[in-house]
N, C-alpha and C. Protein backbone atom coordinates (compact mmCIF):
# COMPACT_ATOMS: atom_id res chain seq x y z
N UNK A 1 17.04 -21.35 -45.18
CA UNK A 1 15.89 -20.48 -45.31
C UNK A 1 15.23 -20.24 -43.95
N UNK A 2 15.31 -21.20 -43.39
CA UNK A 2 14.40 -21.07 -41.84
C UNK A 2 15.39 -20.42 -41.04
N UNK A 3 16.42 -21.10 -40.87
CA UNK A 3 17.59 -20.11 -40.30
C UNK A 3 17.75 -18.56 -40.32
N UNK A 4 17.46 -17.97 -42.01
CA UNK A 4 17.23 -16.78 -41.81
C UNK A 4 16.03 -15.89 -41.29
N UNK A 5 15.12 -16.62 -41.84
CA UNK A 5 13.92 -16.18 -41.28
C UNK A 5 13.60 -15.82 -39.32
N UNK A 6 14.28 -16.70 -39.09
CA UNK A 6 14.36 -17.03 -37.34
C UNK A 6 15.08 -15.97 -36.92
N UNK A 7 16.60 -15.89 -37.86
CA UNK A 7 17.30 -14.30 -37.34
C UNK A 7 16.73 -13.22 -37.49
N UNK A 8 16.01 -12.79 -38.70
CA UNK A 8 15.07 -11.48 -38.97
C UNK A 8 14.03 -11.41 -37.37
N UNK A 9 13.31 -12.62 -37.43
CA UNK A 9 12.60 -12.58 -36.53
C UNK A 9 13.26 -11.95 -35.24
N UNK A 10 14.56 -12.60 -34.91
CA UNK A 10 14.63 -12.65 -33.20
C UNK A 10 15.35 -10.52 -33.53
N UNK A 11 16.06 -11.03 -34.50
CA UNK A 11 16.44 -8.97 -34.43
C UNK A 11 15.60 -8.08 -34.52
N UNK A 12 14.47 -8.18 -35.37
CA UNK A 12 13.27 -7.29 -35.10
C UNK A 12 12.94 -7.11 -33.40
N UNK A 13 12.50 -8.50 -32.65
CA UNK A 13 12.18 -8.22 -31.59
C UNK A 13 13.46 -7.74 -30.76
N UNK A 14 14.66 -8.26 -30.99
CA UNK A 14 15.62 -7.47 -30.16
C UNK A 14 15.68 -5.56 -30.41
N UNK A 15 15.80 -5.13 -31.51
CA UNK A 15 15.20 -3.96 -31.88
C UNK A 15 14.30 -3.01 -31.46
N UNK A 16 12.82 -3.89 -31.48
CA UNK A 16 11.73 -3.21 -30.99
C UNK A 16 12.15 -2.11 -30.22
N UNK A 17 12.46 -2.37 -28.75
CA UNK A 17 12.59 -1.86 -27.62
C UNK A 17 13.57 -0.29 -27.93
N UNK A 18 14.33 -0.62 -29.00
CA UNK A 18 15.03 0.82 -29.50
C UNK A 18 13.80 1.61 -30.18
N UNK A 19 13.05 1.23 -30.77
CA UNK A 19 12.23 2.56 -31.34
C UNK A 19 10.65 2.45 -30.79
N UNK A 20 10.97 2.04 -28.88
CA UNK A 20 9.30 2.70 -28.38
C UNK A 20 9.97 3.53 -27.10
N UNK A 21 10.76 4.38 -27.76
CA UNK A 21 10.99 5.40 -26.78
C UNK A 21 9.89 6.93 -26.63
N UNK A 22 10.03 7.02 -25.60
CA UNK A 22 8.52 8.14 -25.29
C UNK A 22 9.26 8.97 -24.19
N UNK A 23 9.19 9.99 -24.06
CA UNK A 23 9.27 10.54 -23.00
C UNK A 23 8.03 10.88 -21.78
N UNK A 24 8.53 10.72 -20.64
CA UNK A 24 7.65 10.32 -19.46
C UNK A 24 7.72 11.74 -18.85
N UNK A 25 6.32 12.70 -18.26
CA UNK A 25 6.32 13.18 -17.73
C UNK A 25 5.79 12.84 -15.40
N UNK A 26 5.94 13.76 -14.84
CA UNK A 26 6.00 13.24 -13.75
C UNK A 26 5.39 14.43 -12.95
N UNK A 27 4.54 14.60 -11.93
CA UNK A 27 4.57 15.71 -10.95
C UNK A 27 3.45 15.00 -10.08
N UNK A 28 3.62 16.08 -8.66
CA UNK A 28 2.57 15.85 -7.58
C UNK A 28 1.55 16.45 -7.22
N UNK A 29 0.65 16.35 -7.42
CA UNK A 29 -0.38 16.89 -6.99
C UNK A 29 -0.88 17.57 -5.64
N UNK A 30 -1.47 18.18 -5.18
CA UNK A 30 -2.01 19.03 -3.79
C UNK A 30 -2.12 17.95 -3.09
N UNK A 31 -2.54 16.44 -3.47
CA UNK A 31 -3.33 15.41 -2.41
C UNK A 31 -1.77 14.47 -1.81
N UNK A 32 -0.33 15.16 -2.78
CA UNK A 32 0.97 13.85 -2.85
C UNK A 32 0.39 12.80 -3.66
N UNK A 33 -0.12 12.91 -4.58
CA UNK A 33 -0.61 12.06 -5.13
C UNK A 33 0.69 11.84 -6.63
N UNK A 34 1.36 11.18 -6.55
CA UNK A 34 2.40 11.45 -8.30
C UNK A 34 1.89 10.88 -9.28
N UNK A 35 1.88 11.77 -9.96
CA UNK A 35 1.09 11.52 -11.43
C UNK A 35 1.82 11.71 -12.57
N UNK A 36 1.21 10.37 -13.50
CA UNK A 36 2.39 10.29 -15.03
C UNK A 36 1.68 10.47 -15.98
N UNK A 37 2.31 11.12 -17.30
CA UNK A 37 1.98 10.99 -18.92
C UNK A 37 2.88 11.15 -19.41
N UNK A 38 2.45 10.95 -20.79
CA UNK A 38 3.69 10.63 -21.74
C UNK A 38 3.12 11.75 -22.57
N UNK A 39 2.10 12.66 -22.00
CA UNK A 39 1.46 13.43 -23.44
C UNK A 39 1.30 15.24 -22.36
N UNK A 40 2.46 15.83 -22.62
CA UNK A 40 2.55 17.07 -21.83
C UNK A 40 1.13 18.15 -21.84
N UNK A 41 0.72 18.19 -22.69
CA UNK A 41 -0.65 19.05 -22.78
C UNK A 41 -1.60 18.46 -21.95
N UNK A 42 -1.76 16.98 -21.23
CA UNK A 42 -2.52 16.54 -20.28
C UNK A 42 -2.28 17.03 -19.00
N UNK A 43 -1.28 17.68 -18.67
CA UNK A 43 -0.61 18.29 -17.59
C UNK A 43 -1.59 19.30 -17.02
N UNK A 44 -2.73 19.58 -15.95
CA UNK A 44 -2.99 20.64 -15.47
C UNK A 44 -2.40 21.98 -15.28
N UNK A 45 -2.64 23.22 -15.54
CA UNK A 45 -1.96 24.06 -16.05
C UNK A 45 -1.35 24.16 -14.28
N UNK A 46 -2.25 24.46 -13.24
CA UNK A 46 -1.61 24.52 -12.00
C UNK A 46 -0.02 23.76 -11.42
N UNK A 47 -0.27 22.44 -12.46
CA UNK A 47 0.60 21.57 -11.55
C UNK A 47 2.17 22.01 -12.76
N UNK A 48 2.02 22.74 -13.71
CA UNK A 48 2.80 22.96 -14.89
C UNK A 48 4.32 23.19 -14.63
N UNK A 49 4.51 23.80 -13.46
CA UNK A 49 5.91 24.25 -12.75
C UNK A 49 6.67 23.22 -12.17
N UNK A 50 5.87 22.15 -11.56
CA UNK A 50 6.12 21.26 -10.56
C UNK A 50 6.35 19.75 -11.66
N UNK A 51 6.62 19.88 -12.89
CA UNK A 51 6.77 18.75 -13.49
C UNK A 51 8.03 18.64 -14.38
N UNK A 52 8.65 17.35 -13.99
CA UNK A 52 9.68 17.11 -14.07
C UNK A 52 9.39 15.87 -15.27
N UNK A 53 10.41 16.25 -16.09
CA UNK A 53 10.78 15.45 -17.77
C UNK A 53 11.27 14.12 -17.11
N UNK A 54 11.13 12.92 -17.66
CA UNK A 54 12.08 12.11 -17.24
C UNK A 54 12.61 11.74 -18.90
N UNK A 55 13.81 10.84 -18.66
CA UNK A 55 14.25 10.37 -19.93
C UNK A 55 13.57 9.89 -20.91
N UNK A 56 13.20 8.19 -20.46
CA UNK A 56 12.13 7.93 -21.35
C UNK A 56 10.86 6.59 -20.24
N UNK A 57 10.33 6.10 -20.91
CA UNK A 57 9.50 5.34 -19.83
C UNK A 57 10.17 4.33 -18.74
N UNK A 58 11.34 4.00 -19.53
CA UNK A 58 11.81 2.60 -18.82
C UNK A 58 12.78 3.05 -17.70
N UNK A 59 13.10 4.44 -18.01
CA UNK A 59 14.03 4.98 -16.76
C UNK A 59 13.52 5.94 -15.85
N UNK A 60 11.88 5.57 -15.94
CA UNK A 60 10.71 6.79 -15.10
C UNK A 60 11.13 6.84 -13.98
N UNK A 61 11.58 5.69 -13.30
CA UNK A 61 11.88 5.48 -11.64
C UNK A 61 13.18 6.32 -11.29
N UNK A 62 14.20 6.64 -12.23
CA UNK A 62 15.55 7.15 -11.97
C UNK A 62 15.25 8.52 -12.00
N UNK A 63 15.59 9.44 -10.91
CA UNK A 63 15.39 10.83 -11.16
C UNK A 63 16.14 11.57 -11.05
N UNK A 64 17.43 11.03 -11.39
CA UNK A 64 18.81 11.79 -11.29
C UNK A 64 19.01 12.80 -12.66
N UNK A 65 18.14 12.41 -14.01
CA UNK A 65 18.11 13.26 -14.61
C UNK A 65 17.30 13.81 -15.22
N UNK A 66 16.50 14.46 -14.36
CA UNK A 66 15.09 14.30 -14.19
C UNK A 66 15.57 16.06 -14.28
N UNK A 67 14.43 16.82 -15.45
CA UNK A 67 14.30 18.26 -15.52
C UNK A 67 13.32 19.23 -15.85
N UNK A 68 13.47 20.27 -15.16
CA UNK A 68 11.89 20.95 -14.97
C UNK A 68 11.87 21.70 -16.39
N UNK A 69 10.06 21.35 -16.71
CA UNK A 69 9.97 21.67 -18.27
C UNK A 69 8.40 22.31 -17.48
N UNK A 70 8.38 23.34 -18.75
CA UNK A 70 7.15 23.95 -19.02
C UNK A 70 6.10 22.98 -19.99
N UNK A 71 4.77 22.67 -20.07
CA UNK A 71 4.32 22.12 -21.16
C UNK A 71 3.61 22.73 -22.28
N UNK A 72 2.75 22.11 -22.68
CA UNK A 72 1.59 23.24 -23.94
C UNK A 72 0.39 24.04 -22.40
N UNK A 73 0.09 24.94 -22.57
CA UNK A 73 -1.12 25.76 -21.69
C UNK A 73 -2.12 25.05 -21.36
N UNK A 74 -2.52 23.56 -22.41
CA UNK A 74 -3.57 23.38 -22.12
C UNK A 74 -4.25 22.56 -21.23
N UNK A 75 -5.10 22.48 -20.11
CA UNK A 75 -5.49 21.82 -19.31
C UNK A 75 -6.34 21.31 -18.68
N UNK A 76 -6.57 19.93 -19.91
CA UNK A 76 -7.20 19.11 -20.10
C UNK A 76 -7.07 18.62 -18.74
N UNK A 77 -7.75 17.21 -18.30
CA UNK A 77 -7.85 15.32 -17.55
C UNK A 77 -6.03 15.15 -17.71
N UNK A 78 -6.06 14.67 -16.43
CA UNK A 78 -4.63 14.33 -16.14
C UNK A 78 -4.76 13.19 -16.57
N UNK A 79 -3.55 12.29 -17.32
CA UNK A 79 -3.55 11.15 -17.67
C UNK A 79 -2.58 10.32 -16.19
N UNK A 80 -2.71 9.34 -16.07
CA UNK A 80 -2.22 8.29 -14.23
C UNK A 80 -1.68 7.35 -15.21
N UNK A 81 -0.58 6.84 -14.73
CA UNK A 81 -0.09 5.57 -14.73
C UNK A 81 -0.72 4.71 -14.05
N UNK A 82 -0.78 3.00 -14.18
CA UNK A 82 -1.35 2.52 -13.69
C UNK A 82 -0.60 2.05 -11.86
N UNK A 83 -1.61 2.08 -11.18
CA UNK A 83 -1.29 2.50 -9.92
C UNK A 83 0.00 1.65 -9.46
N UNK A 84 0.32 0.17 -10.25
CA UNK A 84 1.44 -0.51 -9.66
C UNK A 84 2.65 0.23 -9.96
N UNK A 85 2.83 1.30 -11.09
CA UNK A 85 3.92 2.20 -11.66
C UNK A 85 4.33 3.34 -10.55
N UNK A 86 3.04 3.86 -9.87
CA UNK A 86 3.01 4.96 -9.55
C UNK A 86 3.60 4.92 -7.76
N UNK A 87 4.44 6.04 -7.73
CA UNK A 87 4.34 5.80 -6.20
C UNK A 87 3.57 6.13 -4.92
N UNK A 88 3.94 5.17 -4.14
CA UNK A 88 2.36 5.31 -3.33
C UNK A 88 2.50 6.35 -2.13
N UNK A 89 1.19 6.91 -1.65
CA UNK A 89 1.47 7.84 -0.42
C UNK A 89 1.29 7.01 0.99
N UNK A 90 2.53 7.81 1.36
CA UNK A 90 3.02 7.15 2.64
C UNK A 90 2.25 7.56 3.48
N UNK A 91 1.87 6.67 5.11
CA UNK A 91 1.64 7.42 5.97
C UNK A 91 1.92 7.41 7.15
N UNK A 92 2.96 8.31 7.60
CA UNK A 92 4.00 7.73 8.83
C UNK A 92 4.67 7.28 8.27
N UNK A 93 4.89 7.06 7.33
CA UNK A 93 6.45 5.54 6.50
C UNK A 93 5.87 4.60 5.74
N UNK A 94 4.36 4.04 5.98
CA UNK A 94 3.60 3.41 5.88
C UNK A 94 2.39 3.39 4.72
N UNK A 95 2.67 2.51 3.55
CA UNK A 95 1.26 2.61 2.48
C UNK A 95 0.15 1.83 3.79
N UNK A 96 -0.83 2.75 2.84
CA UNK A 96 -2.15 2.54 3.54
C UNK A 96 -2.38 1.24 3.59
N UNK A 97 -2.00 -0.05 2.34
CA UNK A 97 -2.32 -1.64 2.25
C UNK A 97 -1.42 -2.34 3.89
N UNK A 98 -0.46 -1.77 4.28
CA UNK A 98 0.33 -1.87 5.40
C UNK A 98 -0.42 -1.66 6.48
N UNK A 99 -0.95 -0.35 6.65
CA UNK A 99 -1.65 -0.01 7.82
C UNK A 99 -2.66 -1.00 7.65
N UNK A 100 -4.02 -1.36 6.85
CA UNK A 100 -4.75 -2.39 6.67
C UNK A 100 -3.98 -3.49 6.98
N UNK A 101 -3.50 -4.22 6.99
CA UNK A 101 -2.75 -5.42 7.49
C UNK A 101 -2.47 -5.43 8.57
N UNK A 102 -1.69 -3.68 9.52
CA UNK A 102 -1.46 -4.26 11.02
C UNK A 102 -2.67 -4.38 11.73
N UNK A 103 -3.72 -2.88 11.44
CA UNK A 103 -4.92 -3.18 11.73
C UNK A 103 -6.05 -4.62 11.56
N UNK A 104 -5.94 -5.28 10.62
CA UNK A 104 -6.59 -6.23 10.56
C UNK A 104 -6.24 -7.62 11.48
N UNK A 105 -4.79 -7.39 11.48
CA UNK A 105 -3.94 -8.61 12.50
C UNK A 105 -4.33 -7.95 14.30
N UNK A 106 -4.32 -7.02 14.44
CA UNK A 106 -4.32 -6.28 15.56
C UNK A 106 -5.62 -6.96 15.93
N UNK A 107 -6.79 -6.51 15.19
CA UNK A 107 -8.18 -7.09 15.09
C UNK A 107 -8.43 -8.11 15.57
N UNK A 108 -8.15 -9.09 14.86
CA UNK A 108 -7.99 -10.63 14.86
C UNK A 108 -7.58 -10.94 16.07
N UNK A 109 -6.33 -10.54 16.30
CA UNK A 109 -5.85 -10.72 18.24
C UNK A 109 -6.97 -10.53 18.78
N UNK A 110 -7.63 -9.50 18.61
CA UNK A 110 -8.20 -9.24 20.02
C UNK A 110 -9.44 -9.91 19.67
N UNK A 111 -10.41 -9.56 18.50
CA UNK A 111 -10.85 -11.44 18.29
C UNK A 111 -11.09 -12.24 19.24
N UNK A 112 -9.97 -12.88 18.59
CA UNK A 112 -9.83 -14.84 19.06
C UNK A 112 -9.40 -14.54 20.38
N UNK A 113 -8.84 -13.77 20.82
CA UNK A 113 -9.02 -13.58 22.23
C UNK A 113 -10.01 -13.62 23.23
N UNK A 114 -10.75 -12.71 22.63
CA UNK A 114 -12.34 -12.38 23.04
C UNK A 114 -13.12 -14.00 23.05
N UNK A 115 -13.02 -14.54 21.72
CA UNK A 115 -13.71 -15.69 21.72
C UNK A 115 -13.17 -17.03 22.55
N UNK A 116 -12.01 -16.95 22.79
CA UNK A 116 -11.17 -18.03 23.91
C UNK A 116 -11.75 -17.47 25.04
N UNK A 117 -11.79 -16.39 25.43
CA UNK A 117 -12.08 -16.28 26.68
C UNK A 117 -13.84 -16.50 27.36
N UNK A 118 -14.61 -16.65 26.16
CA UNK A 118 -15.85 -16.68 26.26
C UNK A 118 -16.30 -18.27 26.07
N UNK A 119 -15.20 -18.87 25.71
CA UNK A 119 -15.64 -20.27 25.19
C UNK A 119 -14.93 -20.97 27.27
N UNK A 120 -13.95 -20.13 27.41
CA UNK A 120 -13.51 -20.60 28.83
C UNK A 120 -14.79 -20.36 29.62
N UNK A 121 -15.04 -19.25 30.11
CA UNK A 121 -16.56 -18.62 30.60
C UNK A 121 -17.52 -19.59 30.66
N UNK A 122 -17.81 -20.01 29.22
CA UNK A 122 -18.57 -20.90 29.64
C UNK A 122 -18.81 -22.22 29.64
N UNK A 123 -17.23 -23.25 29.62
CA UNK A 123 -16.61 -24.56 30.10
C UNK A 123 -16.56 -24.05 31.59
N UNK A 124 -16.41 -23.04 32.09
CA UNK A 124 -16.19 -22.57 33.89
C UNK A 124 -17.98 -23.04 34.35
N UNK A 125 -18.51 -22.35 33.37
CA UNK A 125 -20.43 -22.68 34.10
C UNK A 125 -20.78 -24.28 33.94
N UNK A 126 -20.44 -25.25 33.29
CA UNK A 126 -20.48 -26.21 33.18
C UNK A 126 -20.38 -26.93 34.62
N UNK A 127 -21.03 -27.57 35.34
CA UNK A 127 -20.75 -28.19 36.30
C UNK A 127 -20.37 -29.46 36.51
N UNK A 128 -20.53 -30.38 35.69
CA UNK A 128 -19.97 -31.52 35.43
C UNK A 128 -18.34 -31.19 35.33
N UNK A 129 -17.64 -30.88 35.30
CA UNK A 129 -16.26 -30.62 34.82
C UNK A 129 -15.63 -30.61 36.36
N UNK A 130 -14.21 -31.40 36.36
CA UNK A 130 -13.55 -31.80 37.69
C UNK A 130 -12.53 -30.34 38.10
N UNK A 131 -12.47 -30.75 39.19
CA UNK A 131 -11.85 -29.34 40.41
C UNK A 131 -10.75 -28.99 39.03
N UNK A 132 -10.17 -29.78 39.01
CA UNK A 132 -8.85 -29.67 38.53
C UNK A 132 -8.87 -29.09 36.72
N UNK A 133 -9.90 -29.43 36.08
CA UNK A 133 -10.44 -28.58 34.88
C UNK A 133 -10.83 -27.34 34.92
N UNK A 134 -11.60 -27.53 36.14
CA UNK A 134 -12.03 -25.73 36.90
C UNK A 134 -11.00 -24.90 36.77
N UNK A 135 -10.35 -25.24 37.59
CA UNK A 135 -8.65 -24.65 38.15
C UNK A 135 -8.01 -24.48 36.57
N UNK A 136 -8.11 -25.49 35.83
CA UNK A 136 -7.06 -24.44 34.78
C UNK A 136 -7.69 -23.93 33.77
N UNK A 137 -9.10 -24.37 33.61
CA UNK A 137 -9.93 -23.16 33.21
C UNK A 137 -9.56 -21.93 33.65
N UNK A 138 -9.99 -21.36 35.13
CA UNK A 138 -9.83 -20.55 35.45
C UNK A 138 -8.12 -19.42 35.17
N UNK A 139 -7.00 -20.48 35.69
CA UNK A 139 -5.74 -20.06 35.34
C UNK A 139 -5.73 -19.66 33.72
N UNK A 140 -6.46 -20.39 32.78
CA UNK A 140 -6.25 -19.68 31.52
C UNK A 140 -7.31 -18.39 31.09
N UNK A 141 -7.87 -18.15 31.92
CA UNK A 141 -8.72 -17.10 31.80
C UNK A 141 -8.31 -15.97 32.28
N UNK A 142 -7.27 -16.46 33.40
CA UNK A 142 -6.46 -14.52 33.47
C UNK A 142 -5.37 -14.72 32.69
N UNK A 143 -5.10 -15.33 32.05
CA UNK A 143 -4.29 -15.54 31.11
C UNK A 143 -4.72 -14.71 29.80
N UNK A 144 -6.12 -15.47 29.41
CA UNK A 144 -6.57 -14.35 28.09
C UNK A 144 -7.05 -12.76 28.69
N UNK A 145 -7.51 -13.09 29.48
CA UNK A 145 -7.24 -11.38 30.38
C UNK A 145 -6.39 -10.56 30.24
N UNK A 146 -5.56 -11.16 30.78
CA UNK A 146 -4.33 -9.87 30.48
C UNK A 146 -3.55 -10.42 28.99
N UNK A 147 -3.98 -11.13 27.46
CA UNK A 147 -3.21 -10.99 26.53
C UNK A 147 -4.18 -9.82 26.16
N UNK A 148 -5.67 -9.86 26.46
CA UNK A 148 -6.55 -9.30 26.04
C UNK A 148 -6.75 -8.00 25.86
N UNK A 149 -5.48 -7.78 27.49
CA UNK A 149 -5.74 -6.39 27.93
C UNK A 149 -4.33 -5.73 27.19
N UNK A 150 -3.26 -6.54 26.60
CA UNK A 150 -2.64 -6.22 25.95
C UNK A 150 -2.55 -5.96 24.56
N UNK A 151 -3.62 -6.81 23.85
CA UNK A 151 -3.90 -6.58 22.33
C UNK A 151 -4.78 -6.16 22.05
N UNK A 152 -5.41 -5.34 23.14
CA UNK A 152 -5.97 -4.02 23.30
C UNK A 152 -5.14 -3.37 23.75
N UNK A 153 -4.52 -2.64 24.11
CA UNK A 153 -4.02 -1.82 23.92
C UNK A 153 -2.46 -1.78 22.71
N UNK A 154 -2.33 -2.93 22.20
CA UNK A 154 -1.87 -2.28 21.13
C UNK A 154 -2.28 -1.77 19.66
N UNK A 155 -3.90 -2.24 19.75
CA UNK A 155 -4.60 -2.20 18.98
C UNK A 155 -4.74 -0.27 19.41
N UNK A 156 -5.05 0.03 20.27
CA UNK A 156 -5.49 1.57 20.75
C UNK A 156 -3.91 2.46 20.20
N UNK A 157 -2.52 1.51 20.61
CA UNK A 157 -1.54 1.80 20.49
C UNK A 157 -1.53 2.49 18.35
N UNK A 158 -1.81 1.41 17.85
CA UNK A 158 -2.07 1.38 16.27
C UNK A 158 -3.06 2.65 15.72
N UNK A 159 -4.24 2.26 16.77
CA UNK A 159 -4.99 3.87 16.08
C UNK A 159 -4.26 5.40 16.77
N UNK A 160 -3.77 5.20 17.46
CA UNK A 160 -2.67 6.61 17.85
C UNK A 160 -1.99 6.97 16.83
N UNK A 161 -1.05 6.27 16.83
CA UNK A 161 -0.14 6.37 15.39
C UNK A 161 -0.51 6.87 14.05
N UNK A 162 -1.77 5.70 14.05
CA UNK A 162 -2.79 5.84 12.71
C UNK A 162 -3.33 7.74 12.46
N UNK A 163 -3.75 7.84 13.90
CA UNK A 163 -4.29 9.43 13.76
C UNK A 163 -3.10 10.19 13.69
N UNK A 164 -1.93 10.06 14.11
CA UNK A 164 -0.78 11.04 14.25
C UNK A 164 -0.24 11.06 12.82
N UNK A 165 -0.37 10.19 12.14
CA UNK A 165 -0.07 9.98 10.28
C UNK A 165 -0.94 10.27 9.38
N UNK A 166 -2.39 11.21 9.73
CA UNK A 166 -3.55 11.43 9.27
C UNK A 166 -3.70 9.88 8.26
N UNK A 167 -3.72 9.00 8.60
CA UNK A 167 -4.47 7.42 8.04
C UNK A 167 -6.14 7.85 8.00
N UNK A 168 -6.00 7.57 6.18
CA UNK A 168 -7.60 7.58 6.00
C UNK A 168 -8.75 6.60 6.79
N UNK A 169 -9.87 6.78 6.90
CA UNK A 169 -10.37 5.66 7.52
C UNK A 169 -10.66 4.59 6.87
N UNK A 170 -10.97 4.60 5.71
CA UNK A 170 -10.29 3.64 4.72
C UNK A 170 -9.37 2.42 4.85
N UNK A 171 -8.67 2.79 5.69
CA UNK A 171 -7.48 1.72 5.96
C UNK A 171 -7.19 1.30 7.12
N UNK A 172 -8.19 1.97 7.81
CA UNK A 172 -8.29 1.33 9.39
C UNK A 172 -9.27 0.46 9.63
């Protein structure tokens, strides 16, 4: 008796997945923004040409058989997938969470740079401290000098790029 019960059980759930098929719609918006529903009349009538059928939800990502459909006229609120589904806009090659990350590391360099070299500055004013502490005080201070003067400029290097990929400021 439990035995059968356990098989009903596990075949229902093996099953399921055959009857929640939906078909997935797909298109881009003016901003590159790609946008999904499963309900064609949510489709903005503008974007109506530019939207492509996909099979069903689980094969949204495959667009090999992917085909241009007209929907109902009406044009309602676009319905979005949730943003981990959706693909993201690039910039330069680059999602914006990317650019935030080199920028923030870029940052940070120049930072703790800044602050090593100010904490040297002023172990150098200290006068109690021997010739020979002086001396490599000093030697590590053109040291953060020129990393300084380098992670600045790759930091300047980063917002170049950043502007040449129109990067929102958002993410800088």
């Amino acid at each position: 008796m439990k035995t059968s019960r356990c098989l009903i059980i596990a075949l229902s759930v093996a099953l399921l997945p055959a009857f929640a098929h939906a078909d997935l719609y797909q298109w881009t918006d003016d901003s590159g923004v790609v946008n999904y529903t499963d309900n064609p009349s949510s489709i903005p009538a503008k974007y109506k040409k530019r939207v492509s059928k996909q099979a069903d939800i689980d094969n949204s990502t495959d667009n090999s058989d992917a085909t241009a459909t007209n929907g109902a006229p009406d044009s309602s609120a676009q319905n979005q997938m949730p943003p981990k589904t959706q693909k993201k806009t690039l910039y330069g090659g680059k999602e914006g969470t990317a650019w935030q990350v080199d920028f923030a590391n870029a940052k940070a360099a120049v930072s703790s740079i800044e602050d090593e070299k100010s904490n040297l500055q002023e172990r150098m004013t200290d006068k109690s401290i021997s010739r020979i502490d002086y001396l490599l005080a000093q030697s590590s201070l053109k040291d953060a000098n020129f990393r300084l003067s380098k992670a600045k400029d790759k930091l300047d290097a980063l917002n170049t790029a950043a502007d040449n990929a129109n990067l929102p400021a958002e993410f800088r």
